[in-house]
PDB file of N, CA and C in Angstrom:
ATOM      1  N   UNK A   1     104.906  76.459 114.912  1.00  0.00           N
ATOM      2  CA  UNK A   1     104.686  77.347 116.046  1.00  0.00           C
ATOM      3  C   UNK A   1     103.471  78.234 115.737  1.00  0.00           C
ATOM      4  N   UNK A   2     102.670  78.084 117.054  1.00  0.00           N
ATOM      5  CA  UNK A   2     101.450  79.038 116.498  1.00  0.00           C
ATOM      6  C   UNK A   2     101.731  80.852 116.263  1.00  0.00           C
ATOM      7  N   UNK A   3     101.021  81.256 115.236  1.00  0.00           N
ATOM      8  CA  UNK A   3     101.256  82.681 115.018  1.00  0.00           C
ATOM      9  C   UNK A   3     101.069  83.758 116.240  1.00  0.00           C
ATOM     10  N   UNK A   4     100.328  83.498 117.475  1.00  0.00           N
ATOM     11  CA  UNK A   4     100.471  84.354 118.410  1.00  0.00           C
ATOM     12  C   UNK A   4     101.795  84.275 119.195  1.00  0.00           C
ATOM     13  N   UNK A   5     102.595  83.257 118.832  1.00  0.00           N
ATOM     14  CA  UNK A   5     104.001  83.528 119.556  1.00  0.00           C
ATOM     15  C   UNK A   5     104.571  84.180 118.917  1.00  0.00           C
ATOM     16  N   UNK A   6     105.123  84.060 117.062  1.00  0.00           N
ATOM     17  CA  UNK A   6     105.689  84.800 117.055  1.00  0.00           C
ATOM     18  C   UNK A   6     105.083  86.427 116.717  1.00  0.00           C
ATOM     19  N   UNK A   7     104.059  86.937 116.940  1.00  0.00           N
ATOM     20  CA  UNK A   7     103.442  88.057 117.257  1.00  0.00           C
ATOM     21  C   UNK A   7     104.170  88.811 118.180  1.00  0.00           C
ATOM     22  N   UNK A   8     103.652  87.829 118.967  1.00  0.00           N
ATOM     23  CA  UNK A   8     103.873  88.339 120.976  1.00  0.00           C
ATOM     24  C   UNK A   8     104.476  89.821 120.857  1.00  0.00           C
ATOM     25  N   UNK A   9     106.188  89.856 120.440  1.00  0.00           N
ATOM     26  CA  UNK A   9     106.821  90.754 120.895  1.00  0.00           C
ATOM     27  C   UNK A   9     106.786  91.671 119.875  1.00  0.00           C
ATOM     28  N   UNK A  10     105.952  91.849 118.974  1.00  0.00           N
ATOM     29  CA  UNK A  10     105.683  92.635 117.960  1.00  0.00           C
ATOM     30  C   UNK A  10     104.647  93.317 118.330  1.00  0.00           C
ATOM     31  N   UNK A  11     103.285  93.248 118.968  1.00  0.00           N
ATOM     32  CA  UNK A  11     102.647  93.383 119.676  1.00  0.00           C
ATOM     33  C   UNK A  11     102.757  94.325 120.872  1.00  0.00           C
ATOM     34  N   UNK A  12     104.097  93.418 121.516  1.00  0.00           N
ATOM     35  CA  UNK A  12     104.605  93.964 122.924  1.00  0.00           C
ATOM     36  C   UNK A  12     105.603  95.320 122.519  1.00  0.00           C
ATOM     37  N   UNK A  13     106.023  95.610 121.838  1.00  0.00           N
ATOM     38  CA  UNK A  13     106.955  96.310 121.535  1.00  0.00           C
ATOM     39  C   UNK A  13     106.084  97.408 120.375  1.00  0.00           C
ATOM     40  N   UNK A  14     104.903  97.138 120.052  1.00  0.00           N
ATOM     41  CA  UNK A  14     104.249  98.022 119.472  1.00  0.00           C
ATOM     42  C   UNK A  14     103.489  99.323 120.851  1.00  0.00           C
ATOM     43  N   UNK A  15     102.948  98.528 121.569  1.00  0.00           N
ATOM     44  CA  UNK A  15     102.445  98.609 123.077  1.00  0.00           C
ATOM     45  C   UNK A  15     103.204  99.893 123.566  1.00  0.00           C
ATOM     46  N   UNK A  16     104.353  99.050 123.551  1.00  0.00           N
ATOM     47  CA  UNK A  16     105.715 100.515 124.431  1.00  0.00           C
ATOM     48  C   UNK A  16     105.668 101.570 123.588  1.00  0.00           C
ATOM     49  N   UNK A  17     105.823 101.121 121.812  1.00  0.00           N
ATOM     50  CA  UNK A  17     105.868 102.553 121.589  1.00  0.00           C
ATOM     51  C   UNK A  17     105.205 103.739 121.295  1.00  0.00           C
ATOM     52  N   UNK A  18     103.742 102.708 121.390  1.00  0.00           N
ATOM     53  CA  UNK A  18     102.646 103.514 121.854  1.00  0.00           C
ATOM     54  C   UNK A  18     102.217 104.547 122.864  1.00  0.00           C
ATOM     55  N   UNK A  19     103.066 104.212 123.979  1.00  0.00           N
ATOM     56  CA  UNK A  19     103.047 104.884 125.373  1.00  0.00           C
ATOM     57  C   UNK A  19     104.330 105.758 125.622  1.00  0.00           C
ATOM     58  N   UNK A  20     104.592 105.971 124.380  1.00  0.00           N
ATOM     59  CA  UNK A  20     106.403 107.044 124.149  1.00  0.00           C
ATOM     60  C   UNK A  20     105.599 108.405 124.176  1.00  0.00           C
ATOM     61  N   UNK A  21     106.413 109.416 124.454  1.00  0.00           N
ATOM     62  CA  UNK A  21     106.041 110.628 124.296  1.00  0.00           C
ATOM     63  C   UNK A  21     106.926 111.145 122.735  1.00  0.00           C
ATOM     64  N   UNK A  22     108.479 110.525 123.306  1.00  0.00           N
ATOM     65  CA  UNK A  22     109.262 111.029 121.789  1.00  0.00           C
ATOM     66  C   UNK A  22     110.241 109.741 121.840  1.00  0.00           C
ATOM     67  N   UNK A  23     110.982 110.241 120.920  1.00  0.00           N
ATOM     68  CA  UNK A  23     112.114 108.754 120.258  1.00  0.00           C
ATOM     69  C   UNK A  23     112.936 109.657 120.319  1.00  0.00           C
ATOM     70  N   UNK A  24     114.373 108.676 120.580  1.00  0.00           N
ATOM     71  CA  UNK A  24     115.853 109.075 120.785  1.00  0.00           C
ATOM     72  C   UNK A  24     116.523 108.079 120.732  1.00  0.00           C
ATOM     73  N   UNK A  25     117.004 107.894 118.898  1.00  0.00           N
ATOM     74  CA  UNK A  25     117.381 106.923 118.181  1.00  0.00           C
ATOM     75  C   UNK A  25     119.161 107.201 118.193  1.00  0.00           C
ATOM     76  N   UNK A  26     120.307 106.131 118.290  1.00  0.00           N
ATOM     77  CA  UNK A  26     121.040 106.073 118.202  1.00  0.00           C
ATOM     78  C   UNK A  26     121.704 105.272 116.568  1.00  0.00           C
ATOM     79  N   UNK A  27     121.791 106.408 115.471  1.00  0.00           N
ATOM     80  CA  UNK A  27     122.030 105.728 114.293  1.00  0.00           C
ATOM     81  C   UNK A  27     123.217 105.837 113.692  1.00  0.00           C
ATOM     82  N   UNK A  28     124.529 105.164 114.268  1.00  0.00           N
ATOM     83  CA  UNK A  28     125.689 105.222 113.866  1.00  0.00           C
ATOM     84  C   UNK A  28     126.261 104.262 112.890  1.00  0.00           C
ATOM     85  N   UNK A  29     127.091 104.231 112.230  1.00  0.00           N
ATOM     86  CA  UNK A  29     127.788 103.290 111.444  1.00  0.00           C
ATOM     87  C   UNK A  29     127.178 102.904 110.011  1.00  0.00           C
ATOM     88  N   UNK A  30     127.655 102.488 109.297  1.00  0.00           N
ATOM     89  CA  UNK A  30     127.495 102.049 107.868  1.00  0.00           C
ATOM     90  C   UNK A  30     126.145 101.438 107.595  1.00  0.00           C
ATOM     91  N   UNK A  31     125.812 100.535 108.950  1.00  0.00           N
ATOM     92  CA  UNK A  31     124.770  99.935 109.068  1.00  0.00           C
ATOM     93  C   UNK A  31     123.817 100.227 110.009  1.00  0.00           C
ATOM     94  N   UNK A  32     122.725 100.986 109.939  1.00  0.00           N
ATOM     95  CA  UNK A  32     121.402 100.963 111.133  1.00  0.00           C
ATOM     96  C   UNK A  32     121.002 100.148 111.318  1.00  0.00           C
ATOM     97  N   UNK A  33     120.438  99.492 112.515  1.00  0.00           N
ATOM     98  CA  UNK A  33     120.002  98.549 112.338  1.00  0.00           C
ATOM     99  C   UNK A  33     118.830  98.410 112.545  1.00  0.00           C
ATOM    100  N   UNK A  34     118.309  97.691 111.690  1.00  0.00           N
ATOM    101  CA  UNK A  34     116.598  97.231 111.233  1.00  0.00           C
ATOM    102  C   UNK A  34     115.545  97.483 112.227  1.00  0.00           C
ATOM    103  N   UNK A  35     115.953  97.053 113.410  1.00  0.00           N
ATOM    104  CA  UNK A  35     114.185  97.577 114.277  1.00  0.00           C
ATOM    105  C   UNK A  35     114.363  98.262 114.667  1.00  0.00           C
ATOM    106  N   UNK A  36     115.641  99.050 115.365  1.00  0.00           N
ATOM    107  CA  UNK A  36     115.904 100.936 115.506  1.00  0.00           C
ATOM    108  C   UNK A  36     115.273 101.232 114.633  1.00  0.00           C
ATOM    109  N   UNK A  37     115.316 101.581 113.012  1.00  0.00           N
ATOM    110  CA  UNK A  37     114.833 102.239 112.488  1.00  0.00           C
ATOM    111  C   UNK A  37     113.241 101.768 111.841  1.00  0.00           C
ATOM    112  N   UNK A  38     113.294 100.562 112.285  1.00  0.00           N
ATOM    113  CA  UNK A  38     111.521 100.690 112.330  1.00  0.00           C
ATOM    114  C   UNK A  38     110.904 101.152 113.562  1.00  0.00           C
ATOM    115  N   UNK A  39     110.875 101.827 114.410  1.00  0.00           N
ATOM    116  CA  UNK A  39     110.850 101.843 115.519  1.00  0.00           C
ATOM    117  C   UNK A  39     110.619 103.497 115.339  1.00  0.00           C
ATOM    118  N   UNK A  40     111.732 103.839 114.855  1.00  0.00           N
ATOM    119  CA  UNK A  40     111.550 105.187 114.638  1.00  0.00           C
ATOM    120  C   UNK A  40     110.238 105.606 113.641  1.00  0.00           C
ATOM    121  N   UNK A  41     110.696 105.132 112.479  1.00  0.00           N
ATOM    122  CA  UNK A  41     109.339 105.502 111.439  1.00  0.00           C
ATOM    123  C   UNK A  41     107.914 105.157 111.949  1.00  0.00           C
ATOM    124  N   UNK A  42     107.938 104.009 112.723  1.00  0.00           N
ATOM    125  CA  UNK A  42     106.783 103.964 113.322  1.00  0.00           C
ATOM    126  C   UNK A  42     106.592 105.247 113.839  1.00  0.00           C
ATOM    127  N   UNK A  43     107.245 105.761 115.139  1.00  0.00           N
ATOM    128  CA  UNK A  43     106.684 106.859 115.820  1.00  0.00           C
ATOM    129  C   UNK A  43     106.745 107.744 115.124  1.00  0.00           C
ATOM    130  N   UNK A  44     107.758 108.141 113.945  1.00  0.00           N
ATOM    131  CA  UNK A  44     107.568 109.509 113.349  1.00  0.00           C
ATOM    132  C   UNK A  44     106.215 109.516 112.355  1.00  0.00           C
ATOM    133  N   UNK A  45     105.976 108.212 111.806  1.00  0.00           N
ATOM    134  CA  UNK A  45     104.254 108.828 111.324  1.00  0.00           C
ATOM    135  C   UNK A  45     103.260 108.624 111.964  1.00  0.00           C
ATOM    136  N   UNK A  46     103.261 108.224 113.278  1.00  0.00           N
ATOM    137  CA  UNK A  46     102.365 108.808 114.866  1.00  0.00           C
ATOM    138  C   UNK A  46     102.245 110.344 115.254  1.00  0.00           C
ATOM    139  N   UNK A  47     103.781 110.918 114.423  1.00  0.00           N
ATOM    140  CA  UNK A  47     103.452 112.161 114.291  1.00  0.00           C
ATOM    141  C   UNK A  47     104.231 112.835 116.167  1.00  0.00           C
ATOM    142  N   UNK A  48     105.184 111.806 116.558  1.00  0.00           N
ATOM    143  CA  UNK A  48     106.023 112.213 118.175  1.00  0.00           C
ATOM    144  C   UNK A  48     107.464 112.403 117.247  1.00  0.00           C
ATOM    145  N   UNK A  49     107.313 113.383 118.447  1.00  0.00           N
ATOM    146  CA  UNK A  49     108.840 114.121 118.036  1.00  0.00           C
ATOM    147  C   UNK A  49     109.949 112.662 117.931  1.00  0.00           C
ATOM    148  N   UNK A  50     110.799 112.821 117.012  1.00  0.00           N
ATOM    149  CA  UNK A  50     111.914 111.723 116.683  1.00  0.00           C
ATOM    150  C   UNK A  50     112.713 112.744 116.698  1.00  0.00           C
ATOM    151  N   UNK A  51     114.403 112.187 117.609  1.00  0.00           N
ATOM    152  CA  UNK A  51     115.830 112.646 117.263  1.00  0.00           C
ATOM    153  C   UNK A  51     116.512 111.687 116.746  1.00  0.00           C
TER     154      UNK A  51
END
């Protein structure tokens, strides 16, 4: 599979959280799960308010 597919939504989902003002992360249970909290760290060293 060529590498711009599996990009795409990495890309696309970089895009959105580019155009966030802040994050409002839901982190319950034993386990967070993995792109919530990349998602967050992304925006928190963009330097947007994270809850």
């Amino acid at each position: 599979m060529p590498r711009v597919y599996i990009a795409g939504p990495l890309f696309n989902d970089i895009a959105a959280l580019d155009g966030c003002e802040l994050c409002v992360a839901l982190l319950t249970g034993a386990d967070q799960d993995s792109g919530t909290s990349s998602e967050l760290g992304y925006l928190f060293a963009q330097g947007k308010p994270c809850a």
